[in-house]
Protein backbone atom coordinates (compact mmCIF):
# COMPACT_ATOMS: atom_id res chain seq x y z
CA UNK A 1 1.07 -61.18 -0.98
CA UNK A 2 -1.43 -63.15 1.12
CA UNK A 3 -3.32 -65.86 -0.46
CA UNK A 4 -7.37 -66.29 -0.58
CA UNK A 5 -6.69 -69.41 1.62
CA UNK A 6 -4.46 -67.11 4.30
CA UNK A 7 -6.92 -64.77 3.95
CA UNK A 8 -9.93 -67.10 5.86
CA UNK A 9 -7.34 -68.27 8.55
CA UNK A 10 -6.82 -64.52 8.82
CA UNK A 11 -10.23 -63.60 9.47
CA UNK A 12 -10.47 -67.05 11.63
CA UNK A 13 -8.32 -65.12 13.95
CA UNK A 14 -9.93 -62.46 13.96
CA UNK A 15 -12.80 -63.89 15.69
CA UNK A 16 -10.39 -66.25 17.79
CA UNK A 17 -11.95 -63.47 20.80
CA UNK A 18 -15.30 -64.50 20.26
CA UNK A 19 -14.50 -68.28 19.40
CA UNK A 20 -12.88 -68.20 22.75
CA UNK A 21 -16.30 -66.30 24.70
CA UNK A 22 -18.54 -68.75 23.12
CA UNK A 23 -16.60 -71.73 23.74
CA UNK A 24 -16.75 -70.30 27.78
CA UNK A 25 -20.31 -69.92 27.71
CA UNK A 26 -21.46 -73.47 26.31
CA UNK A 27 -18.30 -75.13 28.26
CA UNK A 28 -21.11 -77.93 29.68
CA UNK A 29 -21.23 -78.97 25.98
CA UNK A 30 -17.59 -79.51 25.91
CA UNK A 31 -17.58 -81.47 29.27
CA UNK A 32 -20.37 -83.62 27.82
CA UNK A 33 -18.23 -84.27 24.70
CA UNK A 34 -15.41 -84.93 26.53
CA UNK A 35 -17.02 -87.60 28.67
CA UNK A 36 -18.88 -89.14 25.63
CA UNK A 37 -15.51 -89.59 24.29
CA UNK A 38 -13.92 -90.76 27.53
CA UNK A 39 -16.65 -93.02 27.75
CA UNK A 40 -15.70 -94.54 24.72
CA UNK A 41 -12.72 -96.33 26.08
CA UNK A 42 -14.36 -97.41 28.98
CA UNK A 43 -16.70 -100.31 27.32
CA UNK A 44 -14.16 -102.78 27.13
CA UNK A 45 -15.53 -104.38 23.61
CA UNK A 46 -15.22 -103.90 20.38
CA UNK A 47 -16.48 -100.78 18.63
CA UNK A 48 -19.75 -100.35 17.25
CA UNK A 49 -21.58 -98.52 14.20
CA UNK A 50 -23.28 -96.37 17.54
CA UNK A 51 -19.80 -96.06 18.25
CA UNK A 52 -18.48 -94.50 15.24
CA UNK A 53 -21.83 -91.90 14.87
CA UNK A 54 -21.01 -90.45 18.24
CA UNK A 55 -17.39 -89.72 17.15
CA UNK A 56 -18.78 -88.22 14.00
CA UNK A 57 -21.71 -86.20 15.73
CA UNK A 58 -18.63 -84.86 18.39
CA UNK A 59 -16.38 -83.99 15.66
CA UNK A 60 -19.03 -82.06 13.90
CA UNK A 61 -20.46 -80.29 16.46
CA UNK A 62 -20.37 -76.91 16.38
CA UNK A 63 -18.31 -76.24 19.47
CA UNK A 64 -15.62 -78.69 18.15
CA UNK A 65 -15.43 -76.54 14.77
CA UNK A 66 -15.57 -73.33 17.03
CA UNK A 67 -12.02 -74.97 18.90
CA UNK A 68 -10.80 -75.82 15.16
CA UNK A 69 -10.72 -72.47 14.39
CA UNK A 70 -10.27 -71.10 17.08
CA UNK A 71 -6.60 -72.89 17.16
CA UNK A 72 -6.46 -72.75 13.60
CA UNK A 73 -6.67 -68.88 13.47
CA UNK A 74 -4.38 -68.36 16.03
CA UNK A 75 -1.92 -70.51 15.07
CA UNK A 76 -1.68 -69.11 11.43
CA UNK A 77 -1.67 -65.43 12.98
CA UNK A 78 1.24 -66.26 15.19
CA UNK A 79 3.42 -67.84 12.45
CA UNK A 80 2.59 -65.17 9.52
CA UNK A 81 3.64 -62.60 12.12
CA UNK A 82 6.72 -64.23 12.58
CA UNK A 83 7.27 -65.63 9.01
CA UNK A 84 7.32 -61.60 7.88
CA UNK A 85 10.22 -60.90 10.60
CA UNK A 86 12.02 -63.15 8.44
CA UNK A 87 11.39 -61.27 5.10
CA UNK A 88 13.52 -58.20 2.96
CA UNK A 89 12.79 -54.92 4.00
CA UNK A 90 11.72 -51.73 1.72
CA UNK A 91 11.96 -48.04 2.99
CA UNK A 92 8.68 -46.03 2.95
CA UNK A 93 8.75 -42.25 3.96
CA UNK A 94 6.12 -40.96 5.64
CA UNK A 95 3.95 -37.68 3.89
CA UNK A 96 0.56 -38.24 6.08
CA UNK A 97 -0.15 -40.19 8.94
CA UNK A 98 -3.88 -40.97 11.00
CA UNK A 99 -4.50 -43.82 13.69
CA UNK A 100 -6.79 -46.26 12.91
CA UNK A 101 -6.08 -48.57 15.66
CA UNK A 102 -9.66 -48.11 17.55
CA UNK A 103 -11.19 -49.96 14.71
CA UNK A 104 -10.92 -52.70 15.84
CA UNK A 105 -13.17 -51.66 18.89
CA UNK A 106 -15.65 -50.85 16.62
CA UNK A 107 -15.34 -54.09 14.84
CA UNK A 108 -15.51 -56.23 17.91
CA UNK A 109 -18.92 -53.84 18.89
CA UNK A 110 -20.61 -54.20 15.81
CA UNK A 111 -19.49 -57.78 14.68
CA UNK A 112 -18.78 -59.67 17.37
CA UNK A 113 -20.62 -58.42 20.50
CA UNK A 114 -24.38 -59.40 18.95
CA UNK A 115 -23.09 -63.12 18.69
CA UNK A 116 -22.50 -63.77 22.25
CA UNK A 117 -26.34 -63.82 23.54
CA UNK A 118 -26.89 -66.96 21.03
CA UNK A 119 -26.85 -70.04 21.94
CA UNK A 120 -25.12 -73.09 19.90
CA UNK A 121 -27.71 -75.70 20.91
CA UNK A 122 -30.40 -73.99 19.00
CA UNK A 123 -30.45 -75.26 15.20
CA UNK A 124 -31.71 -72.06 14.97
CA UNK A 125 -29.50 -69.73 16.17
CA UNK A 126 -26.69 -71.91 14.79
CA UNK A 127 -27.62 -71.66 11.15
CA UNK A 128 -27.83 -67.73 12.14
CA UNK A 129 -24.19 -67.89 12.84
CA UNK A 130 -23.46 -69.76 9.91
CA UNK A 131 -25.18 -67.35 7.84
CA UNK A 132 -23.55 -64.19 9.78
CA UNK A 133 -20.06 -65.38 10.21
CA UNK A 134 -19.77 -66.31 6.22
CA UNK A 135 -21.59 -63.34 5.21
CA UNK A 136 -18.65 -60.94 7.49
CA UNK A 137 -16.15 -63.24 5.90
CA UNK A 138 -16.92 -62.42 2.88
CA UNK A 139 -17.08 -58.75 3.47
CA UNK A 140 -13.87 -58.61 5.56
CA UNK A 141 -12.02 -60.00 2.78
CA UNK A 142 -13.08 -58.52 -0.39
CA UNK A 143 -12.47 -55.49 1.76
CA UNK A 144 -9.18 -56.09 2.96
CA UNK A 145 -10.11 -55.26 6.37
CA UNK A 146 -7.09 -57.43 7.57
CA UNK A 147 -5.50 -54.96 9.18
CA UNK A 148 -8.58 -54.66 11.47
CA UNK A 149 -7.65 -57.70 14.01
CA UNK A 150 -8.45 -57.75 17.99
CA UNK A 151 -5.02 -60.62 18.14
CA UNK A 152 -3.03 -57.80 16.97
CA UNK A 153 -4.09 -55.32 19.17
CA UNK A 154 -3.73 -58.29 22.04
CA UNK A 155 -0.30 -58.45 20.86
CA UNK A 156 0.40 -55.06 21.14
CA UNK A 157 0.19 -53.93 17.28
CA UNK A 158 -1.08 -50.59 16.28
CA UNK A 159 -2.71 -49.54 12.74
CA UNK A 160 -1.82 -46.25 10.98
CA UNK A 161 -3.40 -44.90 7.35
CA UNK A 162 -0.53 -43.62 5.80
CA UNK A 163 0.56 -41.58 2.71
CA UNK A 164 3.84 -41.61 1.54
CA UNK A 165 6.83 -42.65 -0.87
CA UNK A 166 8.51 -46.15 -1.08
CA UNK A 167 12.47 -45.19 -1.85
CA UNK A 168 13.37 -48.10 -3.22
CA UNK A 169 11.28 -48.07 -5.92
CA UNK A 170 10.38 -44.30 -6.17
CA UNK A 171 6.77 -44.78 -5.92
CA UNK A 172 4.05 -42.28 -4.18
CA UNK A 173 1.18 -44.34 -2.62
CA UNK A 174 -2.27 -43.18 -0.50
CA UNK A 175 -4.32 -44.91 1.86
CA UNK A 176 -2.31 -47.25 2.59
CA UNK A 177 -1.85 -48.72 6.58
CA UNK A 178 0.82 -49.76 8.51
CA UNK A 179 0.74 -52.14 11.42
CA UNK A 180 3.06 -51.40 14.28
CA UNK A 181 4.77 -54.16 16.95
CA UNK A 182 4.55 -52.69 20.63
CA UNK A 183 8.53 -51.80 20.61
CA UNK A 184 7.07 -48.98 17.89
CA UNK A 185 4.91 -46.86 19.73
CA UNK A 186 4.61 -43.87 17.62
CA UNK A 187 4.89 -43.01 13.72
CA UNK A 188 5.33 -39.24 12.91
CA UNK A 189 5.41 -37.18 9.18
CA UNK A 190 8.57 -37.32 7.90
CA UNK A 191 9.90 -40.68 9.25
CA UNK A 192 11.58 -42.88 7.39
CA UNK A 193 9.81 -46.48 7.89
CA UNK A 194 11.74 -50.13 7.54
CA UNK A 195 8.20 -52.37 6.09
CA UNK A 196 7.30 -55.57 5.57
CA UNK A 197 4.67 -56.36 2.52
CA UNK A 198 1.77 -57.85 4.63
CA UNK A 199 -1.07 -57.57 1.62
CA UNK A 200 -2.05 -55.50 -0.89
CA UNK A 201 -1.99 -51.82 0.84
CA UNK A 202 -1.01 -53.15 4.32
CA UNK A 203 2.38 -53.21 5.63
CA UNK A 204 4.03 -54.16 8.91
CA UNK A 205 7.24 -51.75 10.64
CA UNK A 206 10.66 -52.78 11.20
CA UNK A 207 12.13 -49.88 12.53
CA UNK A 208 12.11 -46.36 12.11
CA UNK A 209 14.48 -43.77 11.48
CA UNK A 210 14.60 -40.02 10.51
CA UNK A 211 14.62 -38.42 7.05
CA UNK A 212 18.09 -36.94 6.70
């Protein structure tokens, strides 16, 4: 099972899309930090206090934590992913079987889409975000909306609510989903599915074969 703390990073990269948009439209604000740093090692002389508060007003700045995360997310995304290749394998046989996938369009519409019109220099708008973003965090986990990520769709995964039976242990279970790589392109009734535990309720295919 996933852990509270996998569980932000998780929903980090789930907004690595819009991290990645905002960071484009306020990119003068990273060429200023990046010459204000740059500029650092051009004085020749010791460092001073003034020094040392422009490092710490860069490193705080909201477009540095936006590139934080931003890498953060992705990074944990990528190596969960693969971590779970790694991992024992149950059966699951398929009773009932919807696509969910275009979720995740509705998630980047309704959650993402109204943050891109703000801008980071405003205190304003910034404590907005902080509100927002903490507020959908919150919600997306408690929820266990994990399944609903735009970097898996970007990597080609597809999301299924399923009903069915796990063999190995003889147990029925509804409304559960099922994330798919892009070498699985379709899940059908009666298929017998090769899963990896992903969290409580969502589980990623191996492989797939037919009921016998």
């Amino acid at each position: 099972m996933i852990n509270f703390k996998s569980k932000v990073f998780l929903f980090c990269s789930s907004y690595a899309p819009l991290f990645l948009i905002m960071l484009i439209l306020n990119y003068n604000t990273i060429i200023k930090n990046i010459l204000d740093c740059l500029s650092l090692f051009d004085k020749g002389h010791a460092y001073s206090m003034m020094d040392l508060l422009l490092v710490i007003k860069i490193l705080i700045h909201p477009v540095t934590i936006l590139l934080i995360l931003l890498f953060i997310g992705i990074c944990f995304l990528l190596y969960l992913l693969n971590k779970h290749k790694q991992l024992t394998q149950d059966k699951i046989e398929i009773f009932e079987i919807e696509n969910v996938t275009s979720e995740s369009m509705t998630y980047i519409i309704t959650y993402l889409v109204p943050f891109l019109s703000l801008n980071l220099n405003s205190t304003i708008n910034l404590y907005c975000i902080i509100v927002l973003i903490v507020t959908i965090g919150i919600i997306y986990i408690n929820s266990d909306m994990l399944y609903i990520n735009p970097l898996l769709n970007m990597l080609g995964y597809k999301t299924f609510k399923i009903s069915g039976k796990i063999l190995n242990r003889d147990k029925k279970v509804k409304n559960m989903f099922i994330m798919t790589p892009r070498e699985i392109s379709r899940i059908y009734e009666n298929n017998i599915v090769n899963f990896l535990q992903y969290d409580d309720g969502i589980l990623i295919a191996g492989s797939i074969s037919q009921k016998q």
